[in-house]
N, C-alpha and C. Protein backbone atom coordinates (compact mmCIF):
# COMPACT_ATOMS: atom_id res chain seq x y z
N UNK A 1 76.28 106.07 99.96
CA UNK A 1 76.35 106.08 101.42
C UNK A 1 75.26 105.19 101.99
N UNK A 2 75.60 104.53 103.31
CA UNK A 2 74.34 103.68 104.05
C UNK A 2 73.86 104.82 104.86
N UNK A 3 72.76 104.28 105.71
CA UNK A 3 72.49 104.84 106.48
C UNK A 3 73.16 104.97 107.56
N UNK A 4 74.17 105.08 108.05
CA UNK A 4 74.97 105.63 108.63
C UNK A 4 76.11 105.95 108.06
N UNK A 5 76.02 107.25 106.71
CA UNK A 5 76.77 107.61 106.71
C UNK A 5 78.05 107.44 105.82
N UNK A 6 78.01 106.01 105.65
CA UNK A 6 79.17 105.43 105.36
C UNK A 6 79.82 105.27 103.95
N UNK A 7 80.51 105.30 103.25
CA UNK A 7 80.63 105.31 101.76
C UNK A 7 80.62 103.79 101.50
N UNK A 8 79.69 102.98 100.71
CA UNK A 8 79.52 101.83 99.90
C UNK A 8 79.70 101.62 98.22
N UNK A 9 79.61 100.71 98.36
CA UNK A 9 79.73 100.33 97.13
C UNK A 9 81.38 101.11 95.80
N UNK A 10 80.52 101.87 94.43
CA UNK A 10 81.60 101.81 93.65
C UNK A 10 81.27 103.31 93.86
N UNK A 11 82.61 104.01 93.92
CA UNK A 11 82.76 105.66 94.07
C UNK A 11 83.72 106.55 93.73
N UNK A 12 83.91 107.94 94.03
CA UNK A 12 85.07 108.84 93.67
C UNK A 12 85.11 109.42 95.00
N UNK A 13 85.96 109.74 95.70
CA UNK A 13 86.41 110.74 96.37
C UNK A 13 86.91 111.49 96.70
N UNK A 14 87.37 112.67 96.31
CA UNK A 14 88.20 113.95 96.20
C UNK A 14 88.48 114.69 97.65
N UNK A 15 89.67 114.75 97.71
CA UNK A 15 90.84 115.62 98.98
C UNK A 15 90.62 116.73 98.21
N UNK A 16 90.20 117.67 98.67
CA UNK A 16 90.36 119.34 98.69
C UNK A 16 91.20 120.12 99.52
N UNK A 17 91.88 120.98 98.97
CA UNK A 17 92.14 121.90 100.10
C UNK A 17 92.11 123.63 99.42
N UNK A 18 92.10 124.55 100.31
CA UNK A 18 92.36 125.95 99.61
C UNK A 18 90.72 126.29 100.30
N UNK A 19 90.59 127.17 100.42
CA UNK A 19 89.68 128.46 100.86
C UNK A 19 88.40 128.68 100.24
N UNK A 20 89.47 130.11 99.47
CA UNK A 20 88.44 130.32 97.93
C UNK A 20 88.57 129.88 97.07
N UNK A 21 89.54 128.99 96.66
CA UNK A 21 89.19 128.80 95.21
C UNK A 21 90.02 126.88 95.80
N UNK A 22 88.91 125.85 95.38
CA UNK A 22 89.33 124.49 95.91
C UNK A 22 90.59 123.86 95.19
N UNK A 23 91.30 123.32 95.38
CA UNK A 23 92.17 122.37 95.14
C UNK A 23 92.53 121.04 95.15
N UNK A 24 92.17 120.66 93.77
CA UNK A 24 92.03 118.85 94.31
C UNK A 24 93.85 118.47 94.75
N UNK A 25 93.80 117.64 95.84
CA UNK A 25 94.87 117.32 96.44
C UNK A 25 94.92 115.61 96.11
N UNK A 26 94.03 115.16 96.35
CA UNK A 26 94.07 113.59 96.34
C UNK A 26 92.46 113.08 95.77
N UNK A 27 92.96 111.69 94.98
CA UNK A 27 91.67 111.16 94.51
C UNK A 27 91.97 109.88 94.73
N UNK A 28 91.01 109.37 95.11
CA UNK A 28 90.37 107.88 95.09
C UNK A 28 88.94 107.49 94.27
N UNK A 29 89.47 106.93 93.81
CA UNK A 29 88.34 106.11 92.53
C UNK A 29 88.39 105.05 92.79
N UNK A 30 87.19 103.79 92.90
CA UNK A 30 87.15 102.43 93.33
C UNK A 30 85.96 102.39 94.17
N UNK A 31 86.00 100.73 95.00
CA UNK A 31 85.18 100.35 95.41
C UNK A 31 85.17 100.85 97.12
N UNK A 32 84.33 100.78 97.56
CA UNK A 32 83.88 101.18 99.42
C UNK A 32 83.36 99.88 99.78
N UNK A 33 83.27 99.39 101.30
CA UNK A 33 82.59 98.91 101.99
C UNK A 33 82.69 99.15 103.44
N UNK A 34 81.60 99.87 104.03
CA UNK A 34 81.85 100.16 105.38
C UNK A 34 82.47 101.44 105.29
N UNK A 35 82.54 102.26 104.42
CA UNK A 35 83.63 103.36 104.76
C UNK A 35 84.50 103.18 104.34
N UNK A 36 84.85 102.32 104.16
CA UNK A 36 86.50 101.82 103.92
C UNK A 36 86.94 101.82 102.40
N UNK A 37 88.10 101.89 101.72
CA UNK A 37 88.77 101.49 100.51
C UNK A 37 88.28 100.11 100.50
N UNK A 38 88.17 99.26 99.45
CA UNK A 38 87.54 98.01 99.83
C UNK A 38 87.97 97.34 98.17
N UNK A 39 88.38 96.10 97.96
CA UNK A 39 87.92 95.63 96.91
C UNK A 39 89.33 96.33 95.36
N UNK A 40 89.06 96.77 94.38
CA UNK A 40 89.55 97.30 92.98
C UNK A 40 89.89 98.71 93.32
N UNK A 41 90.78 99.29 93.33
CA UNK A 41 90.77 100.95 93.72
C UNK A 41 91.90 101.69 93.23
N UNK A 42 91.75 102.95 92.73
CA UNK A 42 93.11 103.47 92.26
C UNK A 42 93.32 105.13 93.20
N UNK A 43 94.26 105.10 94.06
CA UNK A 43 94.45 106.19 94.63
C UNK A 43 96.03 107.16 94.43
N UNK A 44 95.17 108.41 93.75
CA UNK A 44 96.56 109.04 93.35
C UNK A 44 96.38 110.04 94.76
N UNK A 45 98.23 110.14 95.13
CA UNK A 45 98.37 110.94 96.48
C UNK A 45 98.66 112.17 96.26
N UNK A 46 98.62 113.13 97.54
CA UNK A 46 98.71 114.32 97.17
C UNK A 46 100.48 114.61 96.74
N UNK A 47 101.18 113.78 96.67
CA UNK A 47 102.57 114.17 96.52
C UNK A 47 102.77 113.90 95.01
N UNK A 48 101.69 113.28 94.30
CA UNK A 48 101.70 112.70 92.71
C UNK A 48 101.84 111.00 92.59
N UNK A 49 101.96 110.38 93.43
CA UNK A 49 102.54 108.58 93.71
C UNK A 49 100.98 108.27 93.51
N UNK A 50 100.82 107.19 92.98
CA UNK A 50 99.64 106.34 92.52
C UNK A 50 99.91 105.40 92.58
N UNK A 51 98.59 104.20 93.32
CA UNK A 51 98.41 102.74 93.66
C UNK A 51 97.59 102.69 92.78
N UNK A 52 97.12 101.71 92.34
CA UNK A 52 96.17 101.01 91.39
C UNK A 52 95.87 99.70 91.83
N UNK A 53 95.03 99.05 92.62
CA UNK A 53 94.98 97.50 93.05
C UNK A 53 94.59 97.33 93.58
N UNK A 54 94.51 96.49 94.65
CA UNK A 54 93.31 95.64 95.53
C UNK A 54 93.53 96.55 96.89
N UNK A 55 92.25 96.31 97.88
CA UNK A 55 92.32 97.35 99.24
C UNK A 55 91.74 96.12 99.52
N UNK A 56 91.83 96.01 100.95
CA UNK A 56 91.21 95.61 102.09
C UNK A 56 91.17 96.25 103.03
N UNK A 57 89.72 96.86 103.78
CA UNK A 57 90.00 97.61 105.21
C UNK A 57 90.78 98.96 104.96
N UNK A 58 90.31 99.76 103.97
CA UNK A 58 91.44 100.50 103.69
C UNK A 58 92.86 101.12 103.51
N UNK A 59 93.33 99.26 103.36
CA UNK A 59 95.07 99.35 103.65
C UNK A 59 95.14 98.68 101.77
N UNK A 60 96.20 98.68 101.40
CA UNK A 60 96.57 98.00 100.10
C UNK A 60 96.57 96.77 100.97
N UNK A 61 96.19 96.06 99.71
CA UNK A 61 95.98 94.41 100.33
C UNK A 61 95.43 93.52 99.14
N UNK A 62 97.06 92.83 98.78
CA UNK A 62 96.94 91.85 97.42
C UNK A 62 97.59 92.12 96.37
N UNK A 63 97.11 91.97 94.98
CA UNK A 63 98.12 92.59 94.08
C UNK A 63 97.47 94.04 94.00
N UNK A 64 98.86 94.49 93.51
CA UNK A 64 98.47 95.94 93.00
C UNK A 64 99.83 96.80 92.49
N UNK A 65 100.04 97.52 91.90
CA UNK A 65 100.86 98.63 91.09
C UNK A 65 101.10 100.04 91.95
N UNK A 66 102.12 100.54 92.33
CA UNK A 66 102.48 101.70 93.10
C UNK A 66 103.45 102.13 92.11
N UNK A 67 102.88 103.44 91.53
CA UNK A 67 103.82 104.19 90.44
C UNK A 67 104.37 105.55 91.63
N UNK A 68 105.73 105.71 91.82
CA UNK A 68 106.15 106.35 92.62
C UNK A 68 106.71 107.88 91.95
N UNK A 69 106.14 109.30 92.11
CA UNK A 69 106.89 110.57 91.44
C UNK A 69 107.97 110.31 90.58
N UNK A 70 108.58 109.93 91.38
CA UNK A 70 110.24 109.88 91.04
C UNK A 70 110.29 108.67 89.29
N UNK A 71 109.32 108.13 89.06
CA UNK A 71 109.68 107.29 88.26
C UNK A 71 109.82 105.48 88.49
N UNK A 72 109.93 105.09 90.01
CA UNK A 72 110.09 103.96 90.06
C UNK A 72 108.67 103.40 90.27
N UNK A 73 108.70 102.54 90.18
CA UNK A 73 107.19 101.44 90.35
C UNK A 73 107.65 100.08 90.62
N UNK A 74 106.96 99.31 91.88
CA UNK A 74 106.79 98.60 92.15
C UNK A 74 105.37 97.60 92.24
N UNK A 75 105.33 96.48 91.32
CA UNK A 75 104.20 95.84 91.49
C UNK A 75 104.15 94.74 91.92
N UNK A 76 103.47 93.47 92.50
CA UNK A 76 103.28 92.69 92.71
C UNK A 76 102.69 92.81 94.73
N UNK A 77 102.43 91.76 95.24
CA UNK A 77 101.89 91.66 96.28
C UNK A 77 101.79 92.66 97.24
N UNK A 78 100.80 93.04 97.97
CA UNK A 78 100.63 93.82 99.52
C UNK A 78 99.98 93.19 100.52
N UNK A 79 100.30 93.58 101.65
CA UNK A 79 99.77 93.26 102.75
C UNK A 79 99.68 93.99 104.04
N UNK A 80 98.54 94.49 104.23
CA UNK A 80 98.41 96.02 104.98
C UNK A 80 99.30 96.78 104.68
N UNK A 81 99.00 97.77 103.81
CA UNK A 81 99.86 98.33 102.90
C UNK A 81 101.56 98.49 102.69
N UNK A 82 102.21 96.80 103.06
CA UNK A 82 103.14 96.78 103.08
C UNK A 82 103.69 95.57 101.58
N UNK A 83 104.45 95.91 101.23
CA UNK A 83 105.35 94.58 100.13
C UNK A 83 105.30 93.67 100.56
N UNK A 84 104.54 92.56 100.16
CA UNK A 84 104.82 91.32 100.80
C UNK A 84 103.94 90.17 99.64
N UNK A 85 105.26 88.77 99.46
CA UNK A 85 104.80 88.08 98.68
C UNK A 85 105.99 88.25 96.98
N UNK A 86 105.58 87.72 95.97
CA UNK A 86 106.08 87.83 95.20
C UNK A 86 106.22 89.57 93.84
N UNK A 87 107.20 89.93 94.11
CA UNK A 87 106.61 91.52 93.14
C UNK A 87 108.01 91.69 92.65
N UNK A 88 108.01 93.15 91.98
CA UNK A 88 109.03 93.38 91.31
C UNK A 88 109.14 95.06 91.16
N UNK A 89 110.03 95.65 91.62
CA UNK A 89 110.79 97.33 92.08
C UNK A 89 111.48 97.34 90.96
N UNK A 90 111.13 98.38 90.09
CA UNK A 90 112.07 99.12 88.95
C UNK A 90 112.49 100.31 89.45
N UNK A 91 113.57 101.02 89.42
CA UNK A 91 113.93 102.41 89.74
C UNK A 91 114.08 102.60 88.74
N UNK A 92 113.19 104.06 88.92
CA UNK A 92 113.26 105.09 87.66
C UNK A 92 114.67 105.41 86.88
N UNK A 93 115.53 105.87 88.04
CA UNK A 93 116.99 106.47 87.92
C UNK A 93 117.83 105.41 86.45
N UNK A 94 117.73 104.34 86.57
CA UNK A 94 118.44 103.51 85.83
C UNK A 94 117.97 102.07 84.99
N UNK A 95 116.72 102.22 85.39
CA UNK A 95 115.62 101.08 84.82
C UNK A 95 116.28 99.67 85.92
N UNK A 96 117.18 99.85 86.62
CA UNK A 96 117.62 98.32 86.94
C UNK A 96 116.33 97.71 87.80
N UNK A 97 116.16 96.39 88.20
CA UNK A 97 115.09 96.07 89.06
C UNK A 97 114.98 95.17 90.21
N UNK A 98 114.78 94.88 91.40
CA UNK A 98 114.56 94.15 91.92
C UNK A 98 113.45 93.27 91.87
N UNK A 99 113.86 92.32 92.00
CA UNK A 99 112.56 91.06 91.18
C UNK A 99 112.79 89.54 92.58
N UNK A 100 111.28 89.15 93.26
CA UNK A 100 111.60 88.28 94.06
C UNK A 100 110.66 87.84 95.11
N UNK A 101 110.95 87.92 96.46
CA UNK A 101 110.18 87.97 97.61
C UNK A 101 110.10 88.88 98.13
N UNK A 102 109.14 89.35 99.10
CA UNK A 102 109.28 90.75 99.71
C UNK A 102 108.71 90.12 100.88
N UNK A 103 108.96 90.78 101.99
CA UNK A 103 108.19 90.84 103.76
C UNK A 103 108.04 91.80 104.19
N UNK A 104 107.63 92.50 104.83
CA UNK A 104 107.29 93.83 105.60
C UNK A 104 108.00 94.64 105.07
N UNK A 105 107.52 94.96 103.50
CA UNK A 105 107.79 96.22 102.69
C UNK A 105 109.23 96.30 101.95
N UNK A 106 110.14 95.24 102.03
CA UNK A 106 111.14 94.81 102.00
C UNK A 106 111.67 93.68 100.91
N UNK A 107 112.72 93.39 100.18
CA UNK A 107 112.78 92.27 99.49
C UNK A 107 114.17 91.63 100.28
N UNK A 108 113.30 90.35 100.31
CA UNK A 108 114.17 89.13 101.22
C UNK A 108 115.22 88.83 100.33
N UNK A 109 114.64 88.43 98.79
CA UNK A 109 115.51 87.13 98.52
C UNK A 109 114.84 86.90 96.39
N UNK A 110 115.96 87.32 95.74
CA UNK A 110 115.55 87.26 94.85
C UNK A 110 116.85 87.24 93.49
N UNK A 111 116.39 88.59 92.69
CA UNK A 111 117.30 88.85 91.88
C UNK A 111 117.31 90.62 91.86
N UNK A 112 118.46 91.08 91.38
CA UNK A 112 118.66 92.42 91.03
C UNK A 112 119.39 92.43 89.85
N UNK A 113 118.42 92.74 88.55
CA UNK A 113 118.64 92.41 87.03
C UNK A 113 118.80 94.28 87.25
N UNK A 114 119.93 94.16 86.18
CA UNK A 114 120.35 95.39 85.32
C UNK A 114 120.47 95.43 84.04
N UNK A 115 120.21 96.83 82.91
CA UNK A 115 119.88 96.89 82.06
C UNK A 115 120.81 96.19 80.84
N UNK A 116 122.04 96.03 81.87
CA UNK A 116 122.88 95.54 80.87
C UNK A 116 122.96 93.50 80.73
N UNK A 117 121.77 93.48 81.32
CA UNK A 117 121.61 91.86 81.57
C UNK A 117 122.98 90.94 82.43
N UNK A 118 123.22 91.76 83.12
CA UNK A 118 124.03 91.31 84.21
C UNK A 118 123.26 91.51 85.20
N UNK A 119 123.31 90.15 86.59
CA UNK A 119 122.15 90.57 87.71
C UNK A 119 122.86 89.38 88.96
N UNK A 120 121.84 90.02 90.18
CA UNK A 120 122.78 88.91 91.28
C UNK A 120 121.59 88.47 91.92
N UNK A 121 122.15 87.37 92.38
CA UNK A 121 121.13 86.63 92.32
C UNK A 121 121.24 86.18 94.35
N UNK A 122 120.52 86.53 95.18
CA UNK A 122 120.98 86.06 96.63
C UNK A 122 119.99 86.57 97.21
N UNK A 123 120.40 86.66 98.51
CA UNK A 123 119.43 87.05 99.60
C UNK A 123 119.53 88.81 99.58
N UNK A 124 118.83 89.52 100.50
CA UNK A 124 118.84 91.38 100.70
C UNK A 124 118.32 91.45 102.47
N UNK A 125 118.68 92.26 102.59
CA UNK A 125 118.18 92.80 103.78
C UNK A 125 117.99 94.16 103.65
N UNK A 126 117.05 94.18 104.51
CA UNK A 126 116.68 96.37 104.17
C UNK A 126 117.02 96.83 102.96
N UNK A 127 116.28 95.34 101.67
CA UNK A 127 116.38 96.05 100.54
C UNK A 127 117.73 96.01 99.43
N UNK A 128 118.72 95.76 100.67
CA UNK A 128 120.22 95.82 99.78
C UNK A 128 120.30 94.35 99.81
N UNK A 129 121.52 94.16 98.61
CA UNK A 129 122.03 92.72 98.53
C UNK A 129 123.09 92.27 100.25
N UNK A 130 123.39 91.30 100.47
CA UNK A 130 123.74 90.93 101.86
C UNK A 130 124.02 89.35 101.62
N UNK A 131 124.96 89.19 101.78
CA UNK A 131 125.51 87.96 101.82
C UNK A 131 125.72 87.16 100.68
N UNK A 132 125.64 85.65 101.00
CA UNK A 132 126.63 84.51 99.64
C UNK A 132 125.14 85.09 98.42
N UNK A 133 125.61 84.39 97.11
CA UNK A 133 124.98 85.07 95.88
C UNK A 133 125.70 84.71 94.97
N UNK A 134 125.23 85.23 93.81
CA UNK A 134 125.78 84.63 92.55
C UNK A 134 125.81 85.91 91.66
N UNK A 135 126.67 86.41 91.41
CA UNK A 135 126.76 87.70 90.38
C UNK A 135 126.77 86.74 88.79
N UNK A 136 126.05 87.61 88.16
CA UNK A 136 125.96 86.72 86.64
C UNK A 136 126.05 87.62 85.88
N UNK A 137 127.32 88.13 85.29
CA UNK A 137 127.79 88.83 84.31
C UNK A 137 126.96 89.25 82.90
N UNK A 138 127.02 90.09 82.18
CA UNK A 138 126.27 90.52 80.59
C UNK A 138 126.86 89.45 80.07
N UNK A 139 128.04 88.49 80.18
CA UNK A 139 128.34 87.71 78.83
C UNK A 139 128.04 86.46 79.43
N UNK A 140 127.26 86.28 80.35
CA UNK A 140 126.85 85.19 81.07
C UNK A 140 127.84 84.17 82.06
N UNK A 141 129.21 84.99 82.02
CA UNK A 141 130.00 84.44 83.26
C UNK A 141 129.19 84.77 84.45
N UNK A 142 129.30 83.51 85.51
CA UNK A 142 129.50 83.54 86.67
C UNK A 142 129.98 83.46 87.83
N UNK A 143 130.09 84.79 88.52
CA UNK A 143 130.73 84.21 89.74
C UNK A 143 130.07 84.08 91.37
N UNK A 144 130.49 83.27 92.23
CA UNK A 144 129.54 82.85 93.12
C UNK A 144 130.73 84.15 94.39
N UNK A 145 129.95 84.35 95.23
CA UNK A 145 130.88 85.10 96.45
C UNK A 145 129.82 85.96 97.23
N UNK A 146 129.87 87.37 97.83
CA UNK A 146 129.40 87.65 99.15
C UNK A 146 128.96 89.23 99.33
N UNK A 147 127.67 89.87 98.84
CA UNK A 147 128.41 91.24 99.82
C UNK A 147 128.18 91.09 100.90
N UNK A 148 129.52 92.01 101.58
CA UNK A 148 129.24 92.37 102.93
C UNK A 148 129.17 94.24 102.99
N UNK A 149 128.95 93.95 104.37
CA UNK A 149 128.78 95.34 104.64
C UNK A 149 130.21 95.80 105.74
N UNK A 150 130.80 97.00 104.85
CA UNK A 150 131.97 97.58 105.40
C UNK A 150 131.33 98.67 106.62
N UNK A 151 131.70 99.03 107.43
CA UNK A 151 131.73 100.18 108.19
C UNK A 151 132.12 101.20 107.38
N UNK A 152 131.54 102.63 107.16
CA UNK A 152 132.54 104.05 106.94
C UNK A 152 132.87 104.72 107.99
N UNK A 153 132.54 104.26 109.53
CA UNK A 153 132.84 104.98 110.70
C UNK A 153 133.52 103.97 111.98
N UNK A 154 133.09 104.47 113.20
CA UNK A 154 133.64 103.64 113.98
C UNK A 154 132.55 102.26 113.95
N UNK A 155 132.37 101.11 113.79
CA UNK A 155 131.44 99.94 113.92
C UNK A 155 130.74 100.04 115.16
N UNK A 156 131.28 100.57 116.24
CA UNK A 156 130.46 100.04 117.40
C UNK A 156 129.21 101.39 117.44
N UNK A 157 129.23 102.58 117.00
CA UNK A 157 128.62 103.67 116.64
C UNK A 157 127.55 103.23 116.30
N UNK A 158 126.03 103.27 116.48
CA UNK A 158 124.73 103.11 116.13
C UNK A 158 124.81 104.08 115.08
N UNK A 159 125.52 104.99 114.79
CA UNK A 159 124.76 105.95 113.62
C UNK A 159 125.85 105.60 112.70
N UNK A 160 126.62 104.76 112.53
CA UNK A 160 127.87 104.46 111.17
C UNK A 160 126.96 103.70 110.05
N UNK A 161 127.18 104.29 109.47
CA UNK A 161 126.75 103.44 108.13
C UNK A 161 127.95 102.95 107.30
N UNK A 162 126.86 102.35 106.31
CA UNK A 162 127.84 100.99 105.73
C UNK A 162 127.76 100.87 103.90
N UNK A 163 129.23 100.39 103.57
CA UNK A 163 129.23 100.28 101.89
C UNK A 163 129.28 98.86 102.22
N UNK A 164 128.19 98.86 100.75
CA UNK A 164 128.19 97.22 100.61
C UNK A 164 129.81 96.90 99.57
N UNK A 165 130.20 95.95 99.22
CA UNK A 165 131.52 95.43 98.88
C UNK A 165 131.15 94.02 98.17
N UNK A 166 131.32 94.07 97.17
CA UNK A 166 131.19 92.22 96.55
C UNK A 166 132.55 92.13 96.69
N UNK A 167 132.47 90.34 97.13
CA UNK A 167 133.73 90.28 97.06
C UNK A 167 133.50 88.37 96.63
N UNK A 168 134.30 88.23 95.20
CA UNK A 168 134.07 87.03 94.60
C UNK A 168 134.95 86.37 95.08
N UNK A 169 134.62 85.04 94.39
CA UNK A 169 135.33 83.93 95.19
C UNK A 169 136.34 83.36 93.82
């Protein structure tokens, strides 16, 4: 700590909660400056999800590793603790991955490889595939074409959601 207080340099810091008898809830291990997360840092959350990687200002900021409960992990770039830059999203559920660009927590524009080495290759929005692309088959056929997004309700409805649909050319 400085004199005011502040946590510096290299440290641990433990989330407690409970009464009588304490409960570690959350840890941070790494560097401080100003108070802040700063610098090399690994913070496991109270839900079980762990970052491992660079802080700035106490936001993720740069490379770093986010191992998520569930099994998926995403690594490569942050920027105020958002996805951004070049990284790569595995879901636990099926090993498949998104691999590419990311912007405000998001992947723009890349690939979505599956285990069976078939993958598509195009742009995403909110994450999903979206528009022209290139599906590239396990036996290395390709075909070039589009998802779109179907309506399951009325379209003009703000709350309808949507199946995506490849549709080759």
């Amino acid at each position: 700590f400085d004199e005011n207080r502040r946590k510096q340099g290299q440290g641990t810091y433990i989330w407690n909660a409970g009464e009588e008898v304490l409960e570690e809830v959350a840890r941070y291990e790494g560097e401080y400056r100003d108070g802040k997360k700063c610098g090399i840092g690994r913070l496991r959350f109270p839900n079980g999800d762990v970052y491992h990687g660079q802080w700035a200002d106490d936001k993720k900021h740069g490379e770093g590793t986010f191992t998520y409960v569930n099994g998926d992990i995403y690594s490569g770039g942050w920027c105020e603790d958002k996805k951004q830059g070049e990284g790569s999203y595995e879901f636990g559920s099926d090993r498949s991955k998104l691999v590419g660009t990311w912007e405000n927590g998001s992947i723009v524009s890349g690939q979505w490889l599956f285990t069976d080495r078939s993958r598509f290759v195009g742009r995403f929005v909110d994450g999903k595939p979206l528009g022209e692309g290139i599906f590239v088959h396990s036996n290395g056929t390709q075909q070039e074409g589009e998802y779109v997004a179907r309506p399951l309700g009325d379209p003009e409805d703000e709350e309808t959601e949507f199946a995506l649909e490849w549709k080759g050319q």
